[in-house]
PDB file of N, CA and C in Angstrom:
ATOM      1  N   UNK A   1     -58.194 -38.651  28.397  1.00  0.00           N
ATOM      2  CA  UNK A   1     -59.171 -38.873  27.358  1.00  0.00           C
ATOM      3  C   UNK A   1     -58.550 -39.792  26.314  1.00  0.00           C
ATOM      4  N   UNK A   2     -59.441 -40.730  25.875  1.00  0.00           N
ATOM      5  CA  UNK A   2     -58.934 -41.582  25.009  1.00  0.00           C
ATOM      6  C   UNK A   2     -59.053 -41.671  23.807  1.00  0.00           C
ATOM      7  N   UNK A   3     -58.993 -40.300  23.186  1.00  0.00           N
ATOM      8  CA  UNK A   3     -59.005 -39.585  22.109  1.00  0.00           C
ATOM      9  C   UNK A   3     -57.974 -39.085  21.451  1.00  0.00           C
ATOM     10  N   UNK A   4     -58.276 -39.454  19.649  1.00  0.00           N
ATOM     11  CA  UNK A   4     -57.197 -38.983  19.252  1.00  0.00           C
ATOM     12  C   UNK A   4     -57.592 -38.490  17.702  1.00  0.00           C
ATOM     13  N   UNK A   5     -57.483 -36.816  17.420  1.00  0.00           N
ATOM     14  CA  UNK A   5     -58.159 -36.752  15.997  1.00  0.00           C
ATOM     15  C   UNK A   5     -56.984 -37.182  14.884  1.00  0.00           C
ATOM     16  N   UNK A   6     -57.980 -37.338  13.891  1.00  0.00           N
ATOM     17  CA  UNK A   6     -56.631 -37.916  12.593  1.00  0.00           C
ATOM     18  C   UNK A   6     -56.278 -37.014  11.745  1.00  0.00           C
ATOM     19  N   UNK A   7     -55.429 -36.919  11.624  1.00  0.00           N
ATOM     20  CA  UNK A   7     -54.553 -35.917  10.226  1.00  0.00           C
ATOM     21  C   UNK A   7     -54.967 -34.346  10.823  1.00  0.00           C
ATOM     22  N   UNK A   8     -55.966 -33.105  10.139  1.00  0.00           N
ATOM     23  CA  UNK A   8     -55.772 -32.078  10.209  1.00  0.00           C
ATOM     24  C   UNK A   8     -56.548 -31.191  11.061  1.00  0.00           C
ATOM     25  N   UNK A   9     -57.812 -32.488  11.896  1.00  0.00           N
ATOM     26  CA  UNK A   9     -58.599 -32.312  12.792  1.00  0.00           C
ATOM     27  C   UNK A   9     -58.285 -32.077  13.908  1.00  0.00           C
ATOM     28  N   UNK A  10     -59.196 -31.222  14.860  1.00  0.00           N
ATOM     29  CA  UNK A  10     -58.825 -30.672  16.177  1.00  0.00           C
ATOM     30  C   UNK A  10     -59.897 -31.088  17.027  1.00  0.00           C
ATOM     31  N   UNK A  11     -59.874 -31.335  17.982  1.00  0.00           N
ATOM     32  CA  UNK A  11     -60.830 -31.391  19.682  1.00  0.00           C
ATOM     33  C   UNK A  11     -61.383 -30.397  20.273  1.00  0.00           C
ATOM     34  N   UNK A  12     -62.217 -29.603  20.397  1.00  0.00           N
ATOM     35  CA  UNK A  12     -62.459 -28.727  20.528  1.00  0.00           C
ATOM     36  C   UNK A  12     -63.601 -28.370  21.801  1.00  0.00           C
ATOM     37  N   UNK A  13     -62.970 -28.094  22.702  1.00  0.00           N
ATOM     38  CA  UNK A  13     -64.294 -27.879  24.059  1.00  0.00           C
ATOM     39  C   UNK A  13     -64.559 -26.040  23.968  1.00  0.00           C
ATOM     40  N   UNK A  14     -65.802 -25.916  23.892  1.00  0.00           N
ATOM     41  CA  UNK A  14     -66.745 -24.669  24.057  1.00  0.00           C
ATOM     42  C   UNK A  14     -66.262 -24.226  25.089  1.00  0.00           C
ATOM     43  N   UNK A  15     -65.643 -22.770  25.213  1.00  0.00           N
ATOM     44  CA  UNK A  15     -65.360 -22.096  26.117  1.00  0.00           C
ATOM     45  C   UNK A  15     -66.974 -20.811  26.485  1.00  0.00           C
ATOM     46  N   UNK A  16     -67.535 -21.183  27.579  1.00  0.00           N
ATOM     47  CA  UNK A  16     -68.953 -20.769  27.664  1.00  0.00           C
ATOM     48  C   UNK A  16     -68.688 -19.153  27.797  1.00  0.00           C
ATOM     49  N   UNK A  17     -69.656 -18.421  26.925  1.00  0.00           N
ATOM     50  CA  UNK A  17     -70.053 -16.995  27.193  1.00  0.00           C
ATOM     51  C   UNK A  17     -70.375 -16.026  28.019  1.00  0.00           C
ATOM     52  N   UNK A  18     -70.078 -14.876  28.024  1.00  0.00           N
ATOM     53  CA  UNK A  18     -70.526 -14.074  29.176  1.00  0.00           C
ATOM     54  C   UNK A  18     -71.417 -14.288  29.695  1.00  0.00           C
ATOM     55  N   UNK A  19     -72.620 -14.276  30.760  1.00  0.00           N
ATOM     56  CA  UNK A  19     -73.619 -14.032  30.956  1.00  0.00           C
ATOM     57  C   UNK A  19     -74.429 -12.599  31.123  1.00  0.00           C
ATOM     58  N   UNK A  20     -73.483 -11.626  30.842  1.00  0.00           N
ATOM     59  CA  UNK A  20     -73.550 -10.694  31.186  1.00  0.00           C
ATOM     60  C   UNK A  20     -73.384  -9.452  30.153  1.00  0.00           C
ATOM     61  N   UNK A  21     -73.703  -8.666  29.670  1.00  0.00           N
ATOM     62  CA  UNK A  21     -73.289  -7.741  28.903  1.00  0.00           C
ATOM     63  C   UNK A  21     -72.500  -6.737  29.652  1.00  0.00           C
ATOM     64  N   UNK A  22     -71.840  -5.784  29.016  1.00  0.00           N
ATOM     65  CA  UNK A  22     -71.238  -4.109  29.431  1.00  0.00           C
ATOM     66  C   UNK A  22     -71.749  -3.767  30.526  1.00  0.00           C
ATOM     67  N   UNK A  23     -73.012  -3.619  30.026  1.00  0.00           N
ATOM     68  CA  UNK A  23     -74.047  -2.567  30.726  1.00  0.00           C
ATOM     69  C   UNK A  23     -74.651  -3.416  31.688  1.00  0.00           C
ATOM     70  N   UNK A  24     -74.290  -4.497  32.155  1.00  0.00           N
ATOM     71  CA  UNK A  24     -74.704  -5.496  33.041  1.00  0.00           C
ATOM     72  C   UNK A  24     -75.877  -5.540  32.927  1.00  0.00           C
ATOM     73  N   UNK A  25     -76.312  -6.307  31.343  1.00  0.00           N
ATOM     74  CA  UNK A  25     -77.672  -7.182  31.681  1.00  0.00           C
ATOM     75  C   UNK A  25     -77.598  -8.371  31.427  1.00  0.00           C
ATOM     76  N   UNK A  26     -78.241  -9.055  32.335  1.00  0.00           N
ATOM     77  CA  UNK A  26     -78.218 -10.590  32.580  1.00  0.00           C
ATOM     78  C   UNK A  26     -78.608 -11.170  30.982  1.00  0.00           C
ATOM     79  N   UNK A  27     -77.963 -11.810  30.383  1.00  0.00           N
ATOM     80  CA  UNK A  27     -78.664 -12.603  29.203  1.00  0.00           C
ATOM     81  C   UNK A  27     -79.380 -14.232  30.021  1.00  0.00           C
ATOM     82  N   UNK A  28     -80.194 -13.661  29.228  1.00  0.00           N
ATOM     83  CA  UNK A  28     -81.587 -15.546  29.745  1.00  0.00           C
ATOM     84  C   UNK A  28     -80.293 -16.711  28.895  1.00  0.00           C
ATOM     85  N   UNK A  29     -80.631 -18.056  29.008  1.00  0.00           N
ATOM     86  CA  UNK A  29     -80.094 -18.748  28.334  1.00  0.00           C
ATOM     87  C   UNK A  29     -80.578 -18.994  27.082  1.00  0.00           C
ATOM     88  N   UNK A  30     -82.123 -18.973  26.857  1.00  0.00           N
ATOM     89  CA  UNK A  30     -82.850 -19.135  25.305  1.00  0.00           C
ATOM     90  C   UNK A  30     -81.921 -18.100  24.579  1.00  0.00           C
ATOM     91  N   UNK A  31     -81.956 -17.052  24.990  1.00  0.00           N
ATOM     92  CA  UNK A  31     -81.247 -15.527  24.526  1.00  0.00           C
ATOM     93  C   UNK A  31     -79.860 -16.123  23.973  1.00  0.00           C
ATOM     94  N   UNK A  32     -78.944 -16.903  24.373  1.00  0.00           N
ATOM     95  CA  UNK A  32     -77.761 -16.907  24.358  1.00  0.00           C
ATOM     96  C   UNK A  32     -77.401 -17.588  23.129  1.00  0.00           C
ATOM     97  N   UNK A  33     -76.492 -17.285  22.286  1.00  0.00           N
ATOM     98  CA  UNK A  33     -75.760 -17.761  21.168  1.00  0.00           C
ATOM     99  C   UNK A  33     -74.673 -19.106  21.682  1.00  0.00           C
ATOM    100  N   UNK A  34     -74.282 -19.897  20.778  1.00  0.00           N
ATOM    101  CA  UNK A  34     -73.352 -20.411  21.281  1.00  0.00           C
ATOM    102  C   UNK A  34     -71.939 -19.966  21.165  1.00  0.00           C
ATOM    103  N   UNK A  35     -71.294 -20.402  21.788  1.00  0.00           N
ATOM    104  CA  UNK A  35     -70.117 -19.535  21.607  1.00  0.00           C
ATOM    105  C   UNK A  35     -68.950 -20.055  20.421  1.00  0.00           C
ATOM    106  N   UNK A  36     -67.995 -18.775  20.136  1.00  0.00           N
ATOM    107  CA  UNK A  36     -66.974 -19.107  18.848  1.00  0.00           C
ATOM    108  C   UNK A  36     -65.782 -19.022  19.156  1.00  0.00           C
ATOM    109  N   UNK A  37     -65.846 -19.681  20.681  1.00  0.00           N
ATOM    110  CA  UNK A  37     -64.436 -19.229  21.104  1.00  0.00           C
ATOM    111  C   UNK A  37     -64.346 -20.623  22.054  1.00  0.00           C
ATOM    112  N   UNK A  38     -63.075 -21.476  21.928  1.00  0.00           N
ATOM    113  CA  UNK A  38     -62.890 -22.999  22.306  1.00  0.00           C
ATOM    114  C   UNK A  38     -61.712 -23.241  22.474  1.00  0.00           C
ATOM    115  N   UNK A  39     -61.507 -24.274  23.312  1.00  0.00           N
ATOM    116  CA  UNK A  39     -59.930 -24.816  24.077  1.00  0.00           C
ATOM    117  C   UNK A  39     -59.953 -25.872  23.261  1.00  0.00           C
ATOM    118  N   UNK A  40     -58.437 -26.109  22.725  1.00  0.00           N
ATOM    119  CA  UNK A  40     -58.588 -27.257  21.806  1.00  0.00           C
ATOM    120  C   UNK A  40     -57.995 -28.582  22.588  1.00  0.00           C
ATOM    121  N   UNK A  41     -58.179 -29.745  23.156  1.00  0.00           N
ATOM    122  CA  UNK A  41     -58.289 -30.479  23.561  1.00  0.00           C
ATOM    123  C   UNK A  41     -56.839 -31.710  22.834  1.00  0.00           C
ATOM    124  N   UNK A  42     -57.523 -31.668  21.981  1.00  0.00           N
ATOM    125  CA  UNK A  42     -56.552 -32.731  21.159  1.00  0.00           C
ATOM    126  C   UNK A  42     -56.373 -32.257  19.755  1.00  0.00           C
ATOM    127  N   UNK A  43     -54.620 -32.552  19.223  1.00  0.00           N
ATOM    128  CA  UNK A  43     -54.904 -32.170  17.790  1.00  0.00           C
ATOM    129  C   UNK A  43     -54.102 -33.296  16.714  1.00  0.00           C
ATOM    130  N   UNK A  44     -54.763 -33.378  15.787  1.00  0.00           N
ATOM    131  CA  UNK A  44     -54.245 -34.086  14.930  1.00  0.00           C
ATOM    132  C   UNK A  44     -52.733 -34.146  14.806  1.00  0.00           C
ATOM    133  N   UNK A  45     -51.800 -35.306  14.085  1.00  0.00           N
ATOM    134  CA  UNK A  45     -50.704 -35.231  13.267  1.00  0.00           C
ATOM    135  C   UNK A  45     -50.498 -34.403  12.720  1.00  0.00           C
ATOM    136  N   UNK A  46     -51.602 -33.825  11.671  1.00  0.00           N
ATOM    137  CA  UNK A  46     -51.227 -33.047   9.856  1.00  0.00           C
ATOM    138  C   UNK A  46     -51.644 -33.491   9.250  1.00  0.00           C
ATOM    139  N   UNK A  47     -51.552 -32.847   7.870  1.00  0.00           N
ATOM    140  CA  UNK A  47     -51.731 -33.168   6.792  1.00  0.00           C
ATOM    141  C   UNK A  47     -50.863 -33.730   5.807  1.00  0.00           C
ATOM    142  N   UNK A  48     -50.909 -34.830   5.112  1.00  0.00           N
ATOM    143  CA  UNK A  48     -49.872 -35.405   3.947  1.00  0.00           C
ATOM    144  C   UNK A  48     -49.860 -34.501   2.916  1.00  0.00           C
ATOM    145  N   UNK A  49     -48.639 -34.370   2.537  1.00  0.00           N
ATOM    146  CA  UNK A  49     -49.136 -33.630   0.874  1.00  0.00           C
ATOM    147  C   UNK A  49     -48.653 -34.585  -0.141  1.00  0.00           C
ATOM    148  N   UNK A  50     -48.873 -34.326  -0.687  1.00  0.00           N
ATOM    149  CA  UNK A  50     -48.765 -35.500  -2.315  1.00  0.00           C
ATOM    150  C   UNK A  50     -47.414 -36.242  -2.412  1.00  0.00           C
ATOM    151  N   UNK A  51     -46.149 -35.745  -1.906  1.00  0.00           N
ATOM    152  CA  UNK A  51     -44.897 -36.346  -2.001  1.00  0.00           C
ATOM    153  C   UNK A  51     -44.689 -37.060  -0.520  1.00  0.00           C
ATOM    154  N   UNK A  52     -45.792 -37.237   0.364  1.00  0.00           N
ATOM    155  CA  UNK A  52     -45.349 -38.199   1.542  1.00  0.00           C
ATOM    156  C   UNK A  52     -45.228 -37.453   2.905  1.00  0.00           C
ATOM    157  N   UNK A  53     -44.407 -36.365   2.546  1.00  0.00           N
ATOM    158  CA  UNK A  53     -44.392 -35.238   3.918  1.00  0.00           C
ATOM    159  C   UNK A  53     -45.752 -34.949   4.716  1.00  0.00           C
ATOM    160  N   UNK A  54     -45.444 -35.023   6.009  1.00  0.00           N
ATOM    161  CA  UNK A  54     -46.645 -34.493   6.780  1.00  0.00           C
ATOM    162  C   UNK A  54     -46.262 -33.189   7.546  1.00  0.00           C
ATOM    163  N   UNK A  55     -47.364 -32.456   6.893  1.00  0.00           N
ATOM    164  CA  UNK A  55     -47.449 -30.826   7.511  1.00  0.00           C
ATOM    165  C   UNK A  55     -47.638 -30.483   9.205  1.00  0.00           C
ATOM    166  N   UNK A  56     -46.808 -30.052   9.959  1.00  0.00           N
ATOM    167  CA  UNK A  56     -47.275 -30.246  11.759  1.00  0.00           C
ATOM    168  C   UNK A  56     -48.731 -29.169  11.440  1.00  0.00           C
ATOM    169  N   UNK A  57     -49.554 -29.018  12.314  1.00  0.00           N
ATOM    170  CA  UNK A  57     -50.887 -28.247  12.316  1.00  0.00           C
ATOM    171  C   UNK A  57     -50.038 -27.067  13.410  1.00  0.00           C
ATOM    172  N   UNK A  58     -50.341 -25.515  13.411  1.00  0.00           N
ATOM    173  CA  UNK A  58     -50.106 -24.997  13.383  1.00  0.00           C
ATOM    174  C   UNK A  58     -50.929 -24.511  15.129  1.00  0.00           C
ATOM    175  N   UNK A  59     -51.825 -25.911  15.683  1.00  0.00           N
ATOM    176  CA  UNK A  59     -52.430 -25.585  16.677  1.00  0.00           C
ATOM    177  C   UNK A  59     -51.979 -26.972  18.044  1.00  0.00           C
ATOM    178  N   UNK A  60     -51.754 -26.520  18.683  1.00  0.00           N
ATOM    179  CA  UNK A  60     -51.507 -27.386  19.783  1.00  0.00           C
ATOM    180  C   UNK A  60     -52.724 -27.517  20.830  1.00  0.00           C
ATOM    181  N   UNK A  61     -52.600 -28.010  21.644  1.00  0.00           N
ATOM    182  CA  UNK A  61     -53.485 -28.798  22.836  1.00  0.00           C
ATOM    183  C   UNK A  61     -53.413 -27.804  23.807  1.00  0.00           C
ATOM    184  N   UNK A  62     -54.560 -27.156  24.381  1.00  0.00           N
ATOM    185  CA  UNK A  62     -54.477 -25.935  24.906  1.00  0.00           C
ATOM    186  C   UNK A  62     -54.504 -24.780  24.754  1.00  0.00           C
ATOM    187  N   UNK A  63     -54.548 -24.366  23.442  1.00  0.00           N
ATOM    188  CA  UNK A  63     -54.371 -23.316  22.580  1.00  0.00           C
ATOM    189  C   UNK A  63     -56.107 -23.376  22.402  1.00  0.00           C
ATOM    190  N   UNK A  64     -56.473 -21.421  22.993  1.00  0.00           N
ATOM    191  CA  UNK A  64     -57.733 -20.860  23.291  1.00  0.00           C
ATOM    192  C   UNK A  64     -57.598 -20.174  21.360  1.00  0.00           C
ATOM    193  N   UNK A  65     -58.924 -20.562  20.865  1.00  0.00           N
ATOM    194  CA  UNK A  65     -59.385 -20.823  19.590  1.00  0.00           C
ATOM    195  C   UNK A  65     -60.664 -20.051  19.467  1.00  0.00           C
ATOM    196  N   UNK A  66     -60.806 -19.036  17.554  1.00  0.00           N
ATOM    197  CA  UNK A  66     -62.044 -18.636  17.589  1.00  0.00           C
ATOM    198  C   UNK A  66     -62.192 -19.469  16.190  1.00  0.00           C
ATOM    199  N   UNK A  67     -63.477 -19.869  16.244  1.00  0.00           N
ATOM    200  CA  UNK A  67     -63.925 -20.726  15.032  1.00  0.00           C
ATOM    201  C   UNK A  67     -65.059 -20.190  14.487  1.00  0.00           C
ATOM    202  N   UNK A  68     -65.574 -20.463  13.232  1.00  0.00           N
ATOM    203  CA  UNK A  68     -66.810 -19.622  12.594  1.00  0.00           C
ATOM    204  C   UNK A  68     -68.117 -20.493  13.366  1.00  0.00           C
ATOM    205  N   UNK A  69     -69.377 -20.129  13.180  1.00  0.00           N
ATOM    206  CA  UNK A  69     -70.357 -19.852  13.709  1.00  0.00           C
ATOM    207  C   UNK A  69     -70.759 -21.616  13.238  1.00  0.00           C
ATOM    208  N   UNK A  70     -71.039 -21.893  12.446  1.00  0.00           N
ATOM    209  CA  UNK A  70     -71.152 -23.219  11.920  1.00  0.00           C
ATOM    210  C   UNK A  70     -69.818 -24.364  11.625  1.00  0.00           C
ATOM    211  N   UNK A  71     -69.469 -24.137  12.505  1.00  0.00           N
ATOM    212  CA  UNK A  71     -67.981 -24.978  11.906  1.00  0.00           C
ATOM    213  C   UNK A  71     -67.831 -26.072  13.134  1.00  0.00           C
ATOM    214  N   UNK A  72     -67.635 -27.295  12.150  1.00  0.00           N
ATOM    215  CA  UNK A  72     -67.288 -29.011  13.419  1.00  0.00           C
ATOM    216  C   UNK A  72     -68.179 -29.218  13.161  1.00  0.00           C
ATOM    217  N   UNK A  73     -68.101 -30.279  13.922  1.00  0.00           N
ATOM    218  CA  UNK A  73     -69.394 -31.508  14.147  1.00  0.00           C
ATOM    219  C   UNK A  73     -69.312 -31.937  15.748  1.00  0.00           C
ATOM    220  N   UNK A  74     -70.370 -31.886  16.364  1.00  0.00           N
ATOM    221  CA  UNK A  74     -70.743 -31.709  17.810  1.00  0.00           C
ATOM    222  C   UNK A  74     -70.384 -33.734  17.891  1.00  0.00           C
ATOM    223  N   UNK A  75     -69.741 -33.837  18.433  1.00  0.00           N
ATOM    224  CA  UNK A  75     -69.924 -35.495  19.229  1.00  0.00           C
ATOM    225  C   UNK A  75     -69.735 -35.270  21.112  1.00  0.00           C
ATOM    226  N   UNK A  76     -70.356 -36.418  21.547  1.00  0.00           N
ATOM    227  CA  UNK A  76     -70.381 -36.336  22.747  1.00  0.00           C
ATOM    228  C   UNK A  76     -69.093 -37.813  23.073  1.00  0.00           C
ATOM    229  N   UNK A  77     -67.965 -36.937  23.706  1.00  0.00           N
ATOM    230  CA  UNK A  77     -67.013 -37.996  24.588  1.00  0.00           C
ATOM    231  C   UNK A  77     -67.104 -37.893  25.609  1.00  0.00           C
ATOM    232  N   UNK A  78     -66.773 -39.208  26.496  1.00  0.00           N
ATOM    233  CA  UNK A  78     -66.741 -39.359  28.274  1.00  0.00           C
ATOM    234  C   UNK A  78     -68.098 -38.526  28.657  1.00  0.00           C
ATOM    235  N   UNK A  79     -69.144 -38.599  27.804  1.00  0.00           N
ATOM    236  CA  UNK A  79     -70.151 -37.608  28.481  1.00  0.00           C
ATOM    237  C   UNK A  79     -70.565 -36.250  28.379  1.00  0.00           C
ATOM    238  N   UNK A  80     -69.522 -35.695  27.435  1.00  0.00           N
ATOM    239  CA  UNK A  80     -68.909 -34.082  27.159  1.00  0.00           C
ATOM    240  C   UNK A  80     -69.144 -33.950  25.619  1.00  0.00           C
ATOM    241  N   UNK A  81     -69.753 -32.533  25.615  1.00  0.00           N
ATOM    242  CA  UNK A  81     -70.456 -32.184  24.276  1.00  0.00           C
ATOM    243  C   UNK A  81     -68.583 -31.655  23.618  1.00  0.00           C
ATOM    244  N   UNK A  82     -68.236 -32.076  22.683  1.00  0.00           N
ATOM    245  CA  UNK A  82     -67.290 -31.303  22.144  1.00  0.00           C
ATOM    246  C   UNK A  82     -67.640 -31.168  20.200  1.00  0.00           C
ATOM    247  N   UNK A  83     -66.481 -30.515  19.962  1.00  0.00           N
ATOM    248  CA  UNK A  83     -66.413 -30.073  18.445  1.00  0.00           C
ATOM    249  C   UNK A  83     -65.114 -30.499  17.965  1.00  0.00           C
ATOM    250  N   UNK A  84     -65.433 -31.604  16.478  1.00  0.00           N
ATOM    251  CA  UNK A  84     -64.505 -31.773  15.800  1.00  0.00           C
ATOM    252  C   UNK A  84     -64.258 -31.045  14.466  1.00  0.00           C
ATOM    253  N   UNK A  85     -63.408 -30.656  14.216  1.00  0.00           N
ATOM    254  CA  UNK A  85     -63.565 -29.690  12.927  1.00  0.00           C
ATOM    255  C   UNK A  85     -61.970 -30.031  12.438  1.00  0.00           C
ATOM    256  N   UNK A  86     -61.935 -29.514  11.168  1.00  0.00           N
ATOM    257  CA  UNK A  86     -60.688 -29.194  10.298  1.00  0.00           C
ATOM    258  C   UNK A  86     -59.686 -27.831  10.716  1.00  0.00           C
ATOM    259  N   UNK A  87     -58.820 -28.034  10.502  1.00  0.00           N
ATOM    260  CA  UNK A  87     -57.846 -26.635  10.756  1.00  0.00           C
ATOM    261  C   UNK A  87     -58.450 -25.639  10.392  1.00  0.00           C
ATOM    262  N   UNK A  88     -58.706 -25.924   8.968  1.00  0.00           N
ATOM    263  CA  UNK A  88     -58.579 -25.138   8.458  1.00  0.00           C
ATOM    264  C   UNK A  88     -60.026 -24.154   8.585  1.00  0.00           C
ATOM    265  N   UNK A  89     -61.042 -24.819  10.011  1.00  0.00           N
ATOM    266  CA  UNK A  89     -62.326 -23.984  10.005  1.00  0.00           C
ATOM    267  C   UNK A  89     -62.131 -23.014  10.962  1.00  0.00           C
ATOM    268  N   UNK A  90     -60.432 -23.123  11.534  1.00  0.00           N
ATOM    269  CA  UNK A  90     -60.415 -22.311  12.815  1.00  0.00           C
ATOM    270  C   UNK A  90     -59.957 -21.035  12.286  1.00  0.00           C
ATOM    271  N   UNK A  91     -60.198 -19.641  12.914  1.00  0.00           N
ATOM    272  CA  UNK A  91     -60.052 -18.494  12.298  1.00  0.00           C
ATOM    273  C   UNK A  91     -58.819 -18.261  12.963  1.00  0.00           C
ATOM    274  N   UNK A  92     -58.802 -18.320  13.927  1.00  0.00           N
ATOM    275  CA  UNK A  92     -56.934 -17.846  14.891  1.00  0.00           C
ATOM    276  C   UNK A  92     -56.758 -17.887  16.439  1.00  0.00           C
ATOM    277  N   UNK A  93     -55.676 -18.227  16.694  1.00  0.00           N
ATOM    278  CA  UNK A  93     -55.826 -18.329  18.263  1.00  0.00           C
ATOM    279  C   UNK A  93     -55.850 -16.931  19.071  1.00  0.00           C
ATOM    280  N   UNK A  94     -56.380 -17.080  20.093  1.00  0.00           N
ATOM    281  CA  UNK A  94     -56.130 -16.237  20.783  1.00  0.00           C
ATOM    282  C   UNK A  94     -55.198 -16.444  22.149  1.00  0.00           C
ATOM    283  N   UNK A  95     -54.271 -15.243  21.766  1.00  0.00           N
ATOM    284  CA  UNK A  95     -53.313 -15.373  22.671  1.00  0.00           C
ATOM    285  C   UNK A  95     -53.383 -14.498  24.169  1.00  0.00           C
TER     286      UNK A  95
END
């Protein structure tokens, strides 16, 4: 991919939802939420802080991600719906 986010931004591909509940019922797709849980693709440098230093981001490439419900901005690369957002919209990885 010929992508690259700048400073504190991340890449973010939608890791798709159960289809299924517990109790095994099929969810329809209208039914379905999108999901808050994403593979991060590409990640920024950092952030500068005021004396020149750049901060490393605390998330790497590959690293499975939960983000809030409204957070990024949807662009489509190579064809592929992804999410760009700030670090700082991601809540924590999951390990």
């Amino acid at each position: 991919m010929n992508f690259r986010p700048l400073h504190d931004r991340v890449l973010v591909r939608r890791v798709e939802a159960e289809e299924k509940t517990a109790g095994g019922i099929i969810i329809p797709d209208t039914a379905k939420e999108k999901p808050q849980e994403g593979e991060v693709i590409a990640a920024g440098t950092g952030i500068k802080s005021e004396d020149g230093k750049v901060t490393p981001l605390d998330v790497k490439a590959g690293d499975r991600i939960l983000f809030g419900k409204w957070s990024g901005t949807e662009v489509r690369v190579n064809g592929e719906d992804l999410l760009i957002m700030k670090e700082s919209d991601i809540l924590g990885i999951v390990g």
